[in-house]
PDB file of N, CA and C in Angstrom:
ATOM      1  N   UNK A   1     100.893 136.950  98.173  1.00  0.00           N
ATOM      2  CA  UNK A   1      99.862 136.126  97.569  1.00  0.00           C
ATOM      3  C   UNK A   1      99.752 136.476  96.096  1.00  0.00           C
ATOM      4  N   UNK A   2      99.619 135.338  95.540  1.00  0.00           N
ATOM      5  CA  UNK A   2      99.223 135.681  93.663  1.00  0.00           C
ATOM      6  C   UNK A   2      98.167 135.858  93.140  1.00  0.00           C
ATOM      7  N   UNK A   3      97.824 136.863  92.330  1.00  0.00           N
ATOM      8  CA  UNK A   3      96.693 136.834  91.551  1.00  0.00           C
ATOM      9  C   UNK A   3      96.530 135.875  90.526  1.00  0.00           C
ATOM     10  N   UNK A   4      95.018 135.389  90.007  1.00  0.00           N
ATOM     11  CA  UNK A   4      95.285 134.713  88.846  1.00  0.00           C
ATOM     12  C   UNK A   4      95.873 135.602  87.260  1.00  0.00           C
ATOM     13  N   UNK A   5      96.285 136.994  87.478  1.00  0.00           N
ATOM     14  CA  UNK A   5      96.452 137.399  86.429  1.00  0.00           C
ATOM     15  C   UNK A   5      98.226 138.067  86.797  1.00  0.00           C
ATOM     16  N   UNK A   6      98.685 137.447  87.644  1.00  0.00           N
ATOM     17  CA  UNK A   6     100.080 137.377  87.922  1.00  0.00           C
ATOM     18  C   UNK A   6     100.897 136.375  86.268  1.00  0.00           C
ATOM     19  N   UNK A   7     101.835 137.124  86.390  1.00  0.00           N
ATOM     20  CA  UNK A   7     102.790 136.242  85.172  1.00  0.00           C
ATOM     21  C   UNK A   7     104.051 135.863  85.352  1.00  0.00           C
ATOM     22  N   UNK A   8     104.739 135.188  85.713  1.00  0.00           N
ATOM     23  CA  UNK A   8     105.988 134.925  86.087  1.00  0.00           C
ATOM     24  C   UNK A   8     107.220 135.632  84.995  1.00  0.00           C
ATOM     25  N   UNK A   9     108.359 135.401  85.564  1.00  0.00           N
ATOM     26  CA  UNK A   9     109.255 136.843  84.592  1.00  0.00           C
ATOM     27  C   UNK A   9     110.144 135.741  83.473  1.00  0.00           C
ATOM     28  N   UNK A  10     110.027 134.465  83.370  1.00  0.00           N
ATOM     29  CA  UNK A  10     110.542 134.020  82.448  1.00  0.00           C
ATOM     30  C   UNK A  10     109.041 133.202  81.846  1.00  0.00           C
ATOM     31  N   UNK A  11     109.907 132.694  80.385  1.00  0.00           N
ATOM     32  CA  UNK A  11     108.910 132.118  79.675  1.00  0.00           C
ATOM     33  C   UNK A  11     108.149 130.620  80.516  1.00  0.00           C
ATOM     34  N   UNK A  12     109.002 129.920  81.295  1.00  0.00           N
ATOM     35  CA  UNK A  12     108.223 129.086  81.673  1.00  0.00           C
ATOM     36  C   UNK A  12     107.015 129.413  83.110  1.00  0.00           C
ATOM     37  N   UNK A  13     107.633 130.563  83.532  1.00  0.00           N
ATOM     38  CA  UNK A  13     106.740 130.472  84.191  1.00  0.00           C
ATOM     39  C   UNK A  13     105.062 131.052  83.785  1.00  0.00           C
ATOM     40  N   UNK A  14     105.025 131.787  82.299  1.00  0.00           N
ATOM     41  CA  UNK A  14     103.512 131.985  82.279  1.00  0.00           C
ATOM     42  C   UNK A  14     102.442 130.967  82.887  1.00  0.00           C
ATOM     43  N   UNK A  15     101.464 131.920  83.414  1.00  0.00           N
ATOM     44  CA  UNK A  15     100.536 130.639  83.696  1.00  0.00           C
ATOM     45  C   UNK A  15     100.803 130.019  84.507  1.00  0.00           C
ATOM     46  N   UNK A  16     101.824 129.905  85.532  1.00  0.00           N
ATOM     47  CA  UNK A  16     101.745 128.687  86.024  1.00  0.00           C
ATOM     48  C   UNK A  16     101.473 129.103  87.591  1.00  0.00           C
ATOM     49  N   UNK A  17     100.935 130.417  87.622  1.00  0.00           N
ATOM     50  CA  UNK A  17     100.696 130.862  89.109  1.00  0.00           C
ATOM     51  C   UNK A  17      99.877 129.833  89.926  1.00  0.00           C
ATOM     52  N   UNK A  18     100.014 129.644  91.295  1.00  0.00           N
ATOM     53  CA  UNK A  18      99.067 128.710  92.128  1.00  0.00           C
ATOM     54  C   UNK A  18      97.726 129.096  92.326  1.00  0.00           C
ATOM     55  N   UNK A  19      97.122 130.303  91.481  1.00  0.00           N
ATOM     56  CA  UNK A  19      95.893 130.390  91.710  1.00  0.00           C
ATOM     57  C   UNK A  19      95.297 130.519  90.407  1.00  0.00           C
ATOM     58  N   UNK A  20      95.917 130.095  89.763  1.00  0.00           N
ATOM     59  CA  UNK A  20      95.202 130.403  88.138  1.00  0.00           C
ATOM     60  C   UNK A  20      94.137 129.711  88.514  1.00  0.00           C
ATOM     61  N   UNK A  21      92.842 129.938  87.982  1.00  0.00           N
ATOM     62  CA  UNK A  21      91.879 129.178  87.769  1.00  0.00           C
ATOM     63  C   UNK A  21      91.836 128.866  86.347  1.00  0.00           C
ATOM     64  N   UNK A  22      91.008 126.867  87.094  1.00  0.00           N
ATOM     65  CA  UNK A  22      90.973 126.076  86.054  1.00  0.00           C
ATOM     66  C   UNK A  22      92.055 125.374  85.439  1.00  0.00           C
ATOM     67  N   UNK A  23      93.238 125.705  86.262  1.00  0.00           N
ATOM     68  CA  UNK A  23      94.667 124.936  85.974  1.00  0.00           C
ATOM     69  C   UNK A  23      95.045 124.012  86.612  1.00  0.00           C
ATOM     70  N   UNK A  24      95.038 122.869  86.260  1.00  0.00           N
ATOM     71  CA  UNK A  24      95.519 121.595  87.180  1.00  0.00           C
ATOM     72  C   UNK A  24      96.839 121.723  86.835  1.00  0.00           C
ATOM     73  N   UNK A  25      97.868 121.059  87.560  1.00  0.00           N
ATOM     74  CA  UNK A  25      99.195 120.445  87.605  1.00  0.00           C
ATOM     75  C   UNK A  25      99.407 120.326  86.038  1.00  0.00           C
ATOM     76  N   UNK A  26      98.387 119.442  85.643  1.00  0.00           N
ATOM     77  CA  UNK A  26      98.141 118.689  83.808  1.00  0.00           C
ATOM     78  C   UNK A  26      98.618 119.468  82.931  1.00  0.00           C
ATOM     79  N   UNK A  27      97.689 120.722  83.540  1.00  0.00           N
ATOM     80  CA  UNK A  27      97.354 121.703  81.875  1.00  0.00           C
ATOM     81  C   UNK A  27      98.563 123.153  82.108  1.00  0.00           C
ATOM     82  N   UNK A  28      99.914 123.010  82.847  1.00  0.00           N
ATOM     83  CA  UNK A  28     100.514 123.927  82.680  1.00  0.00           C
ATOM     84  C   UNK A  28     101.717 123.350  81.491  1.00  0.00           C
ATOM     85  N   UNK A  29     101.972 124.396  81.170  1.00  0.00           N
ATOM     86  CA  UNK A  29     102.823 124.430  79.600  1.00  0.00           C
ATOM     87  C   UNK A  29     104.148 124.559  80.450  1.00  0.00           C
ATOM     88  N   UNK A  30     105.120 123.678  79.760  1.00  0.00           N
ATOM     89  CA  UNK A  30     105.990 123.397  80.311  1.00  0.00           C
ATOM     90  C   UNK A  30     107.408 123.631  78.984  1.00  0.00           C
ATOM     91  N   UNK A  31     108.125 124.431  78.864  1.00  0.00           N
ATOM     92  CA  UNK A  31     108.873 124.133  77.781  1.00  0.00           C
ATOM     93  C   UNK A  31     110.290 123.943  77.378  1.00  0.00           C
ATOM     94  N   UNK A  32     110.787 123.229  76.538  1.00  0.00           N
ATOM     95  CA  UNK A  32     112.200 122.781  76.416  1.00  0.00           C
ATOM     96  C   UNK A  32     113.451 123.666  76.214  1.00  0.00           C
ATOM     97  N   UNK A  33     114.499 123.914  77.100  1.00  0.00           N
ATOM     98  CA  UNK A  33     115.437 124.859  76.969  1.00  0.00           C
ATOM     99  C   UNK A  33     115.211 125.748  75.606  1.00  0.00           C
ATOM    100  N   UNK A  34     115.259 124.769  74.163  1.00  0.00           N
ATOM    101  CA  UNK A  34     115.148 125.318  73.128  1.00  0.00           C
ATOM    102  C   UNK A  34     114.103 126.371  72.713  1.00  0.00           C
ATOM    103  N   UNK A  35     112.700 125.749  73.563  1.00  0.00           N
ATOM    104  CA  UNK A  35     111.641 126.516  73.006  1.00  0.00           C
ATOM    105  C   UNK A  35     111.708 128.084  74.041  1.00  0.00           C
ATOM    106  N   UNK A  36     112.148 127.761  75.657  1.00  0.00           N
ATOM    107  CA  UNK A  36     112.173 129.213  76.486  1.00  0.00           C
ATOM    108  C   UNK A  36     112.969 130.096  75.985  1.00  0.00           C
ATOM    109  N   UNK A  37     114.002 129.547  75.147  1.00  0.00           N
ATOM    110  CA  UNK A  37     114.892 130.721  75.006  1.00  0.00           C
ATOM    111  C   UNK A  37     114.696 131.152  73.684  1.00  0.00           C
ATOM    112  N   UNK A  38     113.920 130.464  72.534  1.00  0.00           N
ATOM    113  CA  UNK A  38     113.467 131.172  71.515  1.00  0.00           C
ATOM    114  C   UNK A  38     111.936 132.702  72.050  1.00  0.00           C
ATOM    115  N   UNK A  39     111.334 131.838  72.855  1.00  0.00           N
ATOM    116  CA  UNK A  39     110.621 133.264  73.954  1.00  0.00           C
ATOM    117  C   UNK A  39     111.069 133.917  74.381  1.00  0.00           C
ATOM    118  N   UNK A  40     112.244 133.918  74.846  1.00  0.00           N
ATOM    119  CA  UNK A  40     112.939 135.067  75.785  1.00  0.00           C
ATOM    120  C   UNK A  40     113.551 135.598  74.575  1.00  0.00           C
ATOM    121  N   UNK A  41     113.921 135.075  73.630  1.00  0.00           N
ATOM    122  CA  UNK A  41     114.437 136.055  72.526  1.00  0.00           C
ATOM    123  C   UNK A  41     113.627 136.734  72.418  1.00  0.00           C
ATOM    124  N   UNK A  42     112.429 136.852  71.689  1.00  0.00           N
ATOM    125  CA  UNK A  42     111.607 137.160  70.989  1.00  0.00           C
ATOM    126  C   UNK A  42     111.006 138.565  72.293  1.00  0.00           C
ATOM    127  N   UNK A  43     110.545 138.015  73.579  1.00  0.00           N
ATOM    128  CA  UNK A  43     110.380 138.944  74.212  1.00  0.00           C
ATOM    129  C   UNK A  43     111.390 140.593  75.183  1.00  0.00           C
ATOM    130  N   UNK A  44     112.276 139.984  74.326  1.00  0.00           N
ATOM    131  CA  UNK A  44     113.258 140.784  74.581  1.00  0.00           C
ATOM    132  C   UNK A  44     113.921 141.322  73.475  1.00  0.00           C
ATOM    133  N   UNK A  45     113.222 141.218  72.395  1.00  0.00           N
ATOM    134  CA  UNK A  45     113.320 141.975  71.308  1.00  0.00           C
ATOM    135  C   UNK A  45     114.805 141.373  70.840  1.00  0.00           C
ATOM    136  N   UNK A  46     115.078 140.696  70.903  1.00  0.00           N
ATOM    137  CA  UNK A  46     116.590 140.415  70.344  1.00  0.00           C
ATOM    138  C   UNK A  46     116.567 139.496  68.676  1.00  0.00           C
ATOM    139  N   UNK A  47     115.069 139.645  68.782  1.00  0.00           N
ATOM    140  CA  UNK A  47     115.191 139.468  67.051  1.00  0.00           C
ATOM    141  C   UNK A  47     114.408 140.611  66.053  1.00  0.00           C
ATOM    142  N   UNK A  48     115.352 140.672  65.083  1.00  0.00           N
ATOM    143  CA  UNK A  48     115.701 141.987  63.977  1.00  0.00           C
ATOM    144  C   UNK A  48     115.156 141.212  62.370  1.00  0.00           C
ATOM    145  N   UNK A  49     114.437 142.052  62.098  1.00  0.00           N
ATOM    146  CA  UNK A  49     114.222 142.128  60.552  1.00  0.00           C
ATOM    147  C   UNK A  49     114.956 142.210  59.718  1.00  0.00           C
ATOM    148  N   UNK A  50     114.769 141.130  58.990  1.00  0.00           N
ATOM    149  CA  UNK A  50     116.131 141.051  57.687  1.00  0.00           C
ATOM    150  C   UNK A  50     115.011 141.830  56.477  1.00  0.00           C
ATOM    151  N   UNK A  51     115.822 142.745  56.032  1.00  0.00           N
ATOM    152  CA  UNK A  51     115.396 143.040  54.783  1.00  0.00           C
ATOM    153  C   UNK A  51     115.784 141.944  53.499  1.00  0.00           C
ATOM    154  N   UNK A  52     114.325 141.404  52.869  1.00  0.00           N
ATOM    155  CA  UNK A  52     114.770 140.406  51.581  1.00  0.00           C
ATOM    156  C   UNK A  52     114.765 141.184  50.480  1.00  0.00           C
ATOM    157  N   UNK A  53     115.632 141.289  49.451  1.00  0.00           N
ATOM    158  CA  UNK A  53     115.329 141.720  48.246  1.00  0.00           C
ATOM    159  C   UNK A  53     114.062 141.810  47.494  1.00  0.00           C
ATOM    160  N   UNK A  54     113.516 142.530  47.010  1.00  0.00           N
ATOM    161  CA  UNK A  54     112.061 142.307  46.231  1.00  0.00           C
ATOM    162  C   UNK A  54     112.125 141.251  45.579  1.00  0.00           C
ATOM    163  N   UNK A  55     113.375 140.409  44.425  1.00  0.00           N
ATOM    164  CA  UNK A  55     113.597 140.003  43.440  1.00  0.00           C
ATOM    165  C   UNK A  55     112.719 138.425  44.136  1.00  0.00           C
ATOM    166  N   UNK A  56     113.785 138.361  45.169  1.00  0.00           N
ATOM    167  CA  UNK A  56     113.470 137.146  46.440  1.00  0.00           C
ATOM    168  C   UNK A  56     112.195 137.240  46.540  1.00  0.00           C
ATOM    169  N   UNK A  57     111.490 137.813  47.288  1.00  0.00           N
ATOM    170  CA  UNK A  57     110.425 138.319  47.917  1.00  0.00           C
ATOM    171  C   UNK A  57     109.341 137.459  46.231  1.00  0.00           C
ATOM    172  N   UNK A  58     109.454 137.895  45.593  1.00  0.00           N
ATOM    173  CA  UNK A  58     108.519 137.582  44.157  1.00  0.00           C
ATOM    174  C   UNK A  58     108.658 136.456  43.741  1.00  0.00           C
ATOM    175  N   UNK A  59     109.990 135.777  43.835  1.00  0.00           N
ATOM    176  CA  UNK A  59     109.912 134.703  43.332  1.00  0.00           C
ATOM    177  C   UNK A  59     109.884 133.487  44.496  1.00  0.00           C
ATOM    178  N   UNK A  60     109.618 133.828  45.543  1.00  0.00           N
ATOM    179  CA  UNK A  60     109.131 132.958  46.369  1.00  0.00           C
ATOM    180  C   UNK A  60     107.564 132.766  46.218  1.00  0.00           C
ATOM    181  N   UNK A  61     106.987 134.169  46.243  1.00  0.00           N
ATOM    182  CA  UNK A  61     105.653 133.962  46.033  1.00  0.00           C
ATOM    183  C   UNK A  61     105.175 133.425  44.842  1.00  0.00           C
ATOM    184  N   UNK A  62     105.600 133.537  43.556  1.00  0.00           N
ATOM    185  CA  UNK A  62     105.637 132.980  42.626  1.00  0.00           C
ATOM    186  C   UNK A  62     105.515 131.276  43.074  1.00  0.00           C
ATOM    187  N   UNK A  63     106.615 130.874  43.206  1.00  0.00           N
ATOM    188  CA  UNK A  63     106.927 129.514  43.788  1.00  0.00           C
ATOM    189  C   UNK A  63     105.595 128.862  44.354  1.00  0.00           C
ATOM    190  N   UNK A  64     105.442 129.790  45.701  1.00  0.00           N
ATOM    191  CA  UNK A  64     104.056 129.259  46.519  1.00  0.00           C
ATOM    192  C   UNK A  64     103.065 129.011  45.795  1.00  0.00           C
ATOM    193  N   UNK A  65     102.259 130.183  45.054  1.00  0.00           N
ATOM    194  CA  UNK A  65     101.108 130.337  44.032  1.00  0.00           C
ATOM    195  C   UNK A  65     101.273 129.033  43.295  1.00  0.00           C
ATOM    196  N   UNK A  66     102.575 128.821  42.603  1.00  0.00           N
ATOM    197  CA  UNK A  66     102.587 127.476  41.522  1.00  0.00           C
ATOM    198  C   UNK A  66     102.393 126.518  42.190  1.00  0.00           C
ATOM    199  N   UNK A  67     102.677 126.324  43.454  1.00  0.00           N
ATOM    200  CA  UNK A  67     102.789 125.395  44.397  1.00  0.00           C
ATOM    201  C   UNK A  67     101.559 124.207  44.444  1.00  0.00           C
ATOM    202  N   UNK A  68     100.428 124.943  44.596  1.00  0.00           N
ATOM    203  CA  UNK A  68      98.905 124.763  44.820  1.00  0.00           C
ATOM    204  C   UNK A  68      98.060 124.458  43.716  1.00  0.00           C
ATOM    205  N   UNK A  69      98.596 125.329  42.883  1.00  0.00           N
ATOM    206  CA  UNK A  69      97.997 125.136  41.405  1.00  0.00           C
ATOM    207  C   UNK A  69      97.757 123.916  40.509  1.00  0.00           C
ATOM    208  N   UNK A  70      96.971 123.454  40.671  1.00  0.00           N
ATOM    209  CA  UNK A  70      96.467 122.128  39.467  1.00  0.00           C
ATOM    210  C   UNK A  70      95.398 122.977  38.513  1.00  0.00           C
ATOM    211  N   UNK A  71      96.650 122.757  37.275  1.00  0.00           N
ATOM    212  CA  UNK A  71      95.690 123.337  36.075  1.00  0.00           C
ATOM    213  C   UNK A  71      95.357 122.508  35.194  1.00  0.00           C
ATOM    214  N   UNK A  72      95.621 120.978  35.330  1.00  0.00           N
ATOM    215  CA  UNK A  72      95.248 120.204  34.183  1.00  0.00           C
ATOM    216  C   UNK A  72      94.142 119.354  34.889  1.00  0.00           C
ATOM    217  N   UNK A  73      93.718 118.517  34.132  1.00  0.00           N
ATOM    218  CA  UNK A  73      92.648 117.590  34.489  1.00  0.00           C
ATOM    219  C   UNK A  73      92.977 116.007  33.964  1.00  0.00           C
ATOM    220  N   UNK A  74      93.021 115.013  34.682  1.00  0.00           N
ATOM    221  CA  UNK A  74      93.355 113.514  34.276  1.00  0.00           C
ATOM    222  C   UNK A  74      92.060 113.033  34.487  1.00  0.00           C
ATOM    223  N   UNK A  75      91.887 111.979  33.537  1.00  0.00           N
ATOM    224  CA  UNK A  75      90.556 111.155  34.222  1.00  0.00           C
ATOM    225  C   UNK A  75      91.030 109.615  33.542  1.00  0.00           C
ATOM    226  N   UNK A  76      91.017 108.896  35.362  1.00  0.00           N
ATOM    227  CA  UNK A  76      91.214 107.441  34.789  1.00  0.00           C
ATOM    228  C   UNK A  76      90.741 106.728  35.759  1.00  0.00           C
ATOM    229  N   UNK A  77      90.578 105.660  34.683  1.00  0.00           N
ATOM    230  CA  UNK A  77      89.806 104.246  34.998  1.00  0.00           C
ATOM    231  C   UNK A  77      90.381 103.437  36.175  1.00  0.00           C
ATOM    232  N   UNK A  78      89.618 102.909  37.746  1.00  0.00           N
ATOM    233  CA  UNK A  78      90.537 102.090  38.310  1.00  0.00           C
ATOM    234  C   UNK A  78      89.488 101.079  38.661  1.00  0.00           C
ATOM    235  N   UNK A  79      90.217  99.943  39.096  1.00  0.00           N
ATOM    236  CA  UNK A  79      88.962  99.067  39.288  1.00  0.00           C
ATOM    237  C   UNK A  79      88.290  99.454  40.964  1.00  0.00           C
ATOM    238  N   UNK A  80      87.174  98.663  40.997  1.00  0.00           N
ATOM    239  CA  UNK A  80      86.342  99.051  41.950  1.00  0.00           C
ATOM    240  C   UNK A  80      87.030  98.932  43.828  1.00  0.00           C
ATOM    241  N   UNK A  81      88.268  98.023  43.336  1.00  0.00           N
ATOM    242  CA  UNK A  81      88.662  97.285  44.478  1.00  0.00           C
ATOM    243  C   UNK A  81      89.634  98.352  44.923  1.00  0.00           C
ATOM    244  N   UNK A  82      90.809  99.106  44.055  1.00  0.00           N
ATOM    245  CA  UNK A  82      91.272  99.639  44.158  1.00  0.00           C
ATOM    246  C   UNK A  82      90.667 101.186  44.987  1.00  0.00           C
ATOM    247  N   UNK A  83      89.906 101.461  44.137  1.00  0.00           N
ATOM    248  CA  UNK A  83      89.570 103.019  44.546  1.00  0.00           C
ATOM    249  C   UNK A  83      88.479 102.649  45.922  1.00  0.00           C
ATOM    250  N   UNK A  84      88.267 101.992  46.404  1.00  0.00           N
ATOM    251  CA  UNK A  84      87.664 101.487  47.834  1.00  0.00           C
ATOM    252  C   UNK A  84      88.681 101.135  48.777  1.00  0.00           C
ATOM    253  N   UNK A  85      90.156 100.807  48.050  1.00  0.00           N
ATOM    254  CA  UNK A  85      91.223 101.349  49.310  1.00  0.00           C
ATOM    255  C   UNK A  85      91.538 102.268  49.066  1.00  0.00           C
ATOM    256  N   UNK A  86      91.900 103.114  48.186  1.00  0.00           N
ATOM    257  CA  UNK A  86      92.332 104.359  48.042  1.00  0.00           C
ATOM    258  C   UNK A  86      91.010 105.405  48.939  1.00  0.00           C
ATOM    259  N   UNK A  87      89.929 105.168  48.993  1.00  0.00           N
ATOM    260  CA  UNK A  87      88.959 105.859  49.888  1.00  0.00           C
ATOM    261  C   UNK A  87      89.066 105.925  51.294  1.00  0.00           C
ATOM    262  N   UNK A  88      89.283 104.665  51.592  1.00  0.00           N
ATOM    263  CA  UNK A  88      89.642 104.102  52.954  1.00  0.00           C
ATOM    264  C   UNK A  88      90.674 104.297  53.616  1.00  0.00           C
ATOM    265  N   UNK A  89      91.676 104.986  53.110  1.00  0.00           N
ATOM    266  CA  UNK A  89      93.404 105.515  53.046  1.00  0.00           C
ATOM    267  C   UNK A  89      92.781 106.526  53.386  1.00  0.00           C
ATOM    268  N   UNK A  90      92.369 107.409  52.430  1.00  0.00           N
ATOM    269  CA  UNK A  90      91.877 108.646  52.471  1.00  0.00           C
ATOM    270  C   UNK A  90      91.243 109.280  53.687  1.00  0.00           C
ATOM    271  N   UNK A  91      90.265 108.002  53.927  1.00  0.00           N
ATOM    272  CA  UNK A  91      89.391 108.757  55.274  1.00  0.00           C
ATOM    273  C   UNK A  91      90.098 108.596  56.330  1.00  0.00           C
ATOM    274  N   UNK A  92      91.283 107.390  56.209  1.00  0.00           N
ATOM    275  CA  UNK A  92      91.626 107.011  57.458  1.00  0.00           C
ATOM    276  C   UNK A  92      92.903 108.209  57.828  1.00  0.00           C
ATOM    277  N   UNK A  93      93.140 108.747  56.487  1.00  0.00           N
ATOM    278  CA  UNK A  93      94.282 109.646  56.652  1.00  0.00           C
ATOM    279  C   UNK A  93      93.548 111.485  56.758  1.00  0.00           C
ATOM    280  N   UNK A  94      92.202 111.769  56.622  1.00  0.00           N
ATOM    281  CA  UNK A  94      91.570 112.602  56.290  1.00  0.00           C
ATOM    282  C   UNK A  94      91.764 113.210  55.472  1.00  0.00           C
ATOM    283  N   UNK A  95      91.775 112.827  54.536  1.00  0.00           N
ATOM    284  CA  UNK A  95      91.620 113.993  53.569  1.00  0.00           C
ATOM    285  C   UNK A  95      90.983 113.188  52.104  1.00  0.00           C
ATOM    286  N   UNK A  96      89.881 114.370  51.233  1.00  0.00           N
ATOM    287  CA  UNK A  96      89.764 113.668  50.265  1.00  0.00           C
ATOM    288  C   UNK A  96      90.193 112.918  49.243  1.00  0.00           C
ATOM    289  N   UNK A  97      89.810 111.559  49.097  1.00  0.00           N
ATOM    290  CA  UNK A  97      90.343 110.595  47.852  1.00  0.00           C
ATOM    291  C   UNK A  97      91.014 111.349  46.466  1.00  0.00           C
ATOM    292  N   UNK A  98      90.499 112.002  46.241  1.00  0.00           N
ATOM    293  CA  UNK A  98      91.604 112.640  45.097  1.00  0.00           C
ATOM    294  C   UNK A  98      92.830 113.506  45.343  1.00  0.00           C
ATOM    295  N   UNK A  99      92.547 114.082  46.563  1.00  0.00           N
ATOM    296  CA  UNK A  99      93.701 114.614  47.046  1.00  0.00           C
ATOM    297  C   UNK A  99      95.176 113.441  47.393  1.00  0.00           C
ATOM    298  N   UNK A 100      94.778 112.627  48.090  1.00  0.00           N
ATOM    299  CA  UNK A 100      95.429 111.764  48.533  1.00  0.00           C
ATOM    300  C   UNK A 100      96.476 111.144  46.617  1.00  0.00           C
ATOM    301  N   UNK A 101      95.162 110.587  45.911  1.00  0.00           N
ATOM    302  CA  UNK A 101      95.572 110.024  44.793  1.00  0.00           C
ATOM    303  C   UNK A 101      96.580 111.582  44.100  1.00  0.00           C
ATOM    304  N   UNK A 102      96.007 112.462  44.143  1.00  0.00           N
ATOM    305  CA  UNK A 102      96.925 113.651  43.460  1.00  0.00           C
ATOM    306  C   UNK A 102      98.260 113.779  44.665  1.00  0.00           C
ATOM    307  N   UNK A 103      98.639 113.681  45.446  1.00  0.00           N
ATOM    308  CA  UNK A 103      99.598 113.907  46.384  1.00  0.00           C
ATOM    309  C   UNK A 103     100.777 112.248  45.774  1.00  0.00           C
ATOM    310  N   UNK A 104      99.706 111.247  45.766  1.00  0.00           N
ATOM    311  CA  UNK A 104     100.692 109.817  45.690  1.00  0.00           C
ATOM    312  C   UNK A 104     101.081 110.391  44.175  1.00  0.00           C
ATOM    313  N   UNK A 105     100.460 110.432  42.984  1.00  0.00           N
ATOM    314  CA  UNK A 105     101.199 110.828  42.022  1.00  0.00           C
ATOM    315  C   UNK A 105     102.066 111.772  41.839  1.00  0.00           C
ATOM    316  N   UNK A 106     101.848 113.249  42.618  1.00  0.00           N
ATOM    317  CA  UNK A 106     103.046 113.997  42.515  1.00  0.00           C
ATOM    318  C   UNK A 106     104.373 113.486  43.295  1.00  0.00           C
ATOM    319  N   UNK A 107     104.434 113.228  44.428  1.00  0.00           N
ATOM    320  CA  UNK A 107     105.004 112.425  45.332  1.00  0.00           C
ATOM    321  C   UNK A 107     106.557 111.337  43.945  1.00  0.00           C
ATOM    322  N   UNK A 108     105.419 110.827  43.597  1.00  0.00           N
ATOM    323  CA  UNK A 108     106.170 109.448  42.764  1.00  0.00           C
ATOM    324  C   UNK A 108     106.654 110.355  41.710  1.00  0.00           C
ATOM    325  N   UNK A 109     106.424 111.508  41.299  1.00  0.00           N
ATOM    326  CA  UNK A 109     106.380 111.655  39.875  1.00  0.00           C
ATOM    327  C   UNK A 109     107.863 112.924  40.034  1.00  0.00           C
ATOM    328  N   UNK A 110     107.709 113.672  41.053  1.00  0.00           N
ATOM    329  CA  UNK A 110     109.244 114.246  41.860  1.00  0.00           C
ATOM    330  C   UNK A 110     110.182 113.385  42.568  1.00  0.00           C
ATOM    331  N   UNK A 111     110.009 111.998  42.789  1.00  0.00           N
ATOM    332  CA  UNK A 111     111.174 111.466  42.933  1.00  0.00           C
ATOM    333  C   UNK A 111     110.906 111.440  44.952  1.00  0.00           C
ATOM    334  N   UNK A 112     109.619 111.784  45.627  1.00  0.00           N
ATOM    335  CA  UNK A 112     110.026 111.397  46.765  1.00  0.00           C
ATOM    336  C   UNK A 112     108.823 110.737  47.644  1.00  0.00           C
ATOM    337  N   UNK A 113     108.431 109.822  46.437  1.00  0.00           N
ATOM    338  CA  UNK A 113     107.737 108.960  46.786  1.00  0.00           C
ATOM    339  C   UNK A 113     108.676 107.913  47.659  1.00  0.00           C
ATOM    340  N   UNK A 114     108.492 107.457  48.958  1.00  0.00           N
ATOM    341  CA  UNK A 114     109.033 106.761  50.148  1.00  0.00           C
ATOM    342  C   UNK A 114     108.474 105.216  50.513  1.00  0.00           C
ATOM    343  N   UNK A 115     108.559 104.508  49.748  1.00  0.00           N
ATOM    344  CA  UNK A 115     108.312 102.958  49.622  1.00  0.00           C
ATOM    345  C   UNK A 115     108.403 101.953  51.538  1.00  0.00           C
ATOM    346  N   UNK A 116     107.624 101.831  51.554  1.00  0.00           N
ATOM    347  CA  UNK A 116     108.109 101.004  53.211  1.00  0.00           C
ATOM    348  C   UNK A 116     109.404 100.276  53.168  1.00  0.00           C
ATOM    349  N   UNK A 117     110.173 100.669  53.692  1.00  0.00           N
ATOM    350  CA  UNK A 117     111.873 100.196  54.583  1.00  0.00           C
ATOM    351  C   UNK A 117     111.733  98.973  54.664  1.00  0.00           C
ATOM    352  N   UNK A 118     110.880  98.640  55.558  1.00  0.00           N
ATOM    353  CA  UNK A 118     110.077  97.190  56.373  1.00  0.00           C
ATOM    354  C   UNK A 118     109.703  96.137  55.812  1.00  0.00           C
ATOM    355  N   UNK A 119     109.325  96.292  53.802  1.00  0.00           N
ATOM    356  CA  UNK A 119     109.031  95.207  53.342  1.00  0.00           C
ATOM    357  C   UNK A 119     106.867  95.147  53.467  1.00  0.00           C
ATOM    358  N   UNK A 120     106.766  95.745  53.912  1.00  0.00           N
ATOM    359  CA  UNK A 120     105.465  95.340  54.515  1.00  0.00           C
ATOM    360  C   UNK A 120     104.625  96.435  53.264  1.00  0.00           C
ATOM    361  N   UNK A 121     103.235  96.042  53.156  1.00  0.00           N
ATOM    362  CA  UNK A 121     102.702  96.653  51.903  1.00  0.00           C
ATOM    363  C   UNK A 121     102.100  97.876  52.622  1.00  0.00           C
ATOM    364  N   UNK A 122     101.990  98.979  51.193  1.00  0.00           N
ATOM    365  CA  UNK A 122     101.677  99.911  51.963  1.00  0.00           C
ATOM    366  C   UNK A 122      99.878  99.970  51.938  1.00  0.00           C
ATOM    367  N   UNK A 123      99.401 101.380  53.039  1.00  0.00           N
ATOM    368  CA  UNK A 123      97.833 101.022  52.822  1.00  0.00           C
ATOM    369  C   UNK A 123      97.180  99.720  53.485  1.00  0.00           C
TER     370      UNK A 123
END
């Protein structure tokens, strides 16, 4: 007989004992060749620490830090119609209206701004 604090010996079976409580059929985690055997790596220690160079190590973080950073300030005029879809984008996409408008300009302004395929307008 199983306890609910029984664990099965591979990754899919965590959890999935017949007496767990509070577990329907629904709510057991079920996972794809790819994902059990990145667990069974991992729990079997078969992954090793790469040492990165400091040089690496700094200028990644560097990278990140710049990443985030808005140090300038724009201020412009749009008409009323506009920035009431750009709001409405925003909420519908969550996140705040200037974020959104600062993301579409960097986006366009690096080259990977992504225009609809489809023909169809965007927003």
């Amino acid at each position: 007989m199983h306890s609910p604090t029984d664990i099965g010996t591979s990754p899919n079976d965590i959890g999935t004992s017949p007496n767990d409580i509070g577990n329907s059929p629904d709510d057991i985690e079920v996972f794809d060749p790819e994902e059990a055997a990145l667990i069974a790596a991992v729990e079997n220690n078969e992954w090793t620490e790469v040492a990165a160079p400091q040089a690496a190590i700094d200028a990644l973080r560097a990278a990140a830090g710049a990443t985030g950073r808005k140090d300038k300030r724009v201020n412009i005029r749009l008409d009323s119609r506009t920035l009431t879809r750009l709001r409405a984008i925003a909420l519908r996409e969550g996140l705040p209206y200037q974020t959104l408008i600062s993301s579409v300009l960097h986006k366009y302004a690096t080259g990977q701004f992504v225009g609809r395929s489809d023909g169809r307008k965007v927003g």
